[in-house]
Each structure stands twice: as structure tokens, then as C-alpha cells.
Protein backbone atom coordinates (compact mmCIF):
# COMPACT_ATOMS: atom_id res chain seq x y z
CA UNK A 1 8.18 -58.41 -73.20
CA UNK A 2 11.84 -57.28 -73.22
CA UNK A 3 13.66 -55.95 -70.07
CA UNK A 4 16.16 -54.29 -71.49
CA UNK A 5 16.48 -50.08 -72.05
CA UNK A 6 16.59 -49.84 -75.53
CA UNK A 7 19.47 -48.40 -77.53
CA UNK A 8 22.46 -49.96 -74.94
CA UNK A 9 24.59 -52.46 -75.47
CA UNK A 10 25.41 -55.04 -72.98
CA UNK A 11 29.05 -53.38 -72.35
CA UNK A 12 27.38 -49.90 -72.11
CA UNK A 13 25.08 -51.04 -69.56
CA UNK A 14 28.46 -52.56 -67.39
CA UNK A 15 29.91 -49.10 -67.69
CA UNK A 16 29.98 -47.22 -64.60
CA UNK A 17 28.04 -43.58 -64.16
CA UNK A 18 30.26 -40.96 -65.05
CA UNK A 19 29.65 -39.27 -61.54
CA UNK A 20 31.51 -42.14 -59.77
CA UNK A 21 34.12 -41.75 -58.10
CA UNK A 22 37.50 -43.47 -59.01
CA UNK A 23 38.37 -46.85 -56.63
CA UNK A 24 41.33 -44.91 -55.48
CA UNK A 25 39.44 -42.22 -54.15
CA UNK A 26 37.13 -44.88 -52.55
CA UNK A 27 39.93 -46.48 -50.89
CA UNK A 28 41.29 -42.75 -49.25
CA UNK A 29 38.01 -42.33 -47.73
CA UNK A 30 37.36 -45.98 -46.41
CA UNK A 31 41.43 -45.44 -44.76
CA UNK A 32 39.56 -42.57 -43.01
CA UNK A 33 36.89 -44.01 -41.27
CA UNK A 34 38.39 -47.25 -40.66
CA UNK A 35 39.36 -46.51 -37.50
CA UNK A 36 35.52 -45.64 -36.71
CA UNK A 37 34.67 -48.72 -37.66
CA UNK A 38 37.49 -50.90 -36.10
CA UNK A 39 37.38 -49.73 -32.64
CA UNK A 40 33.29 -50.38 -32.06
CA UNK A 41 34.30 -54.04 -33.64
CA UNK A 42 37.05 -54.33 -31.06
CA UNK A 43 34.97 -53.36 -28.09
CA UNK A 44 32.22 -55.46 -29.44
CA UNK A 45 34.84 -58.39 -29.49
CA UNK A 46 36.24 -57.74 -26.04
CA UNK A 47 32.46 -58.02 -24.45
CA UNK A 48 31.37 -61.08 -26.92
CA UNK A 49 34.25 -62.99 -24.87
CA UNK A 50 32.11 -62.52 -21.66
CA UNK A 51 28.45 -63.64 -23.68
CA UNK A 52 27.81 -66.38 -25.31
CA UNK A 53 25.35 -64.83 -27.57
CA UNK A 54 28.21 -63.02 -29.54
CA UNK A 55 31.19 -64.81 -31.50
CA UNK A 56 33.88 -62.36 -29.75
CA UNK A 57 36.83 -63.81 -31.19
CA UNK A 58 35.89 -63.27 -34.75
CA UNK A 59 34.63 -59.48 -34.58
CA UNK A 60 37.82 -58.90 -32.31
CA UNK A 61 39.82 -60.21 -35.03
CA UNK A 62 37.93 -58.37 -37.67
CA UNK A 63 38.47 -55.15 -35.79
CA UNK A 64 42.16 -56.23 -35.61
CA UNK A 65 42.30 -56.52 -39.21
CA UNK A 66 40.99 -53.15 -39.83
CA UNK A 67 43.57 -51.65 -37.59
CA UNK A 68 46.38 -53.70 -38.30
CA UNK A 69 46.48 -56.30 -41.11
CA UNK A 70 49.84 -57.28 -40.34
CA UNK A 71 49.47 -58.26 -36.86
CA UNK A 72 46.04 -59.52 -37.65
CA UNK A 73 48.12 -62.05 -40.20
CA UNK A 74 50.53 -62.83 -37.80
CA UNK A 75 47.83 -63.54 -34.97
CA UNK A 76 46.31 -66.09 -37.32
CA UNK A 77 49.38 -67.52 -38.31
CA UNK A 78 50.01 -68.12 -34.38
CA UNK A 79 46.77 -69.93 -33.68
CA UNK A 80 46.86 -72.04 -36.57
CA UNK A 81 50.44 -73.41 -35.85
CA UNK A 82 49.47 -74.03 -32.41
CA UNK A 83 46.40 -75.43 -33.46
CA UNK A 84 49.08 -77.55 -35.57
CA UNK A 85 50.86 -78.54 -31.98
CA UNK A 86 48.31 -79.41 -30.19
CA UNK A 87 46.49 -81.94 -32.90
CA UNK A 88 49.99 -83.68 -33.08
């Protein structure tokens, strides 16, 4: 028993839907409701700190990285040189 529709080739059936929208379009809206999604990370982060059921550093960092990528980059280049130091 075949799987396959019949009458579409294996590059027609990697083709996206016509109705899609194009990744830059994608990308605009996700820029928009970043910020929705970066400040619940960063308040998440700031009380995982305080439990030890939550891993606080890494969603603060990932709510970082939404807001800022650039300082998020420059955080992690900070801990891992002084990381560096310390195992010296």
C-alpha cells in the first residue's frame, strides 16, 4: 500500500502552500511580540534564582536574548572568560 498522494512529485510535495506567508513577513510579526514573550521569560528568570525547581539563569538569559542579542552576547562572552580565570 503506497502513502503517497498520487500525481505529486517529491519537490511538489516540499513546496510550500501558496497561502503562506513570506519568512520576512514572519520575522516583522515575531519583532512584534517579542517583547511579550521576553519580559514573562525575564520575570520567570528573576524568581527561578530564588527556587531551585527552576533553572533561572538560563530563561533570564533567554529573555535577555530576546530583548537584546547584543548584550545577551556580550554577557556570555563575560562569564565564559571568567569562567576562563578562575579554572587557571
Amino acid at each position: 500500500m503506497s502513502y503517497k498522494t498520487p500525481g505529486t512529485s517529491p519537490a511538489e510535495r516540499d513546496q510550500p502552500p501558496a497561502e503562506k506567508k513570506p519568512l520576512l513577513d514572519r520575522i516583522m510579526k515575531f519583532r512584534k511580540w517579542r517583547n511579550w514573550i521576553a519580559i514573562p521569560l525575564i520575570i520567570i528568570g528573576v524568581v527561578g534564582l530564588a527556587l531551585p525547581i527552576l533553572p533561572g539563569i538560563a530563561i533570564l538569559f533567554l529573555g535577555i536574548l530576546l530583548i537584546n542579542p547584543g548584550l545577551a552576547y556580550t554577557i556570555k562572552d563575560k562569564i565564559i572568560q571568567l569562567y576562563k580565570n578562575i579554572m587557571k
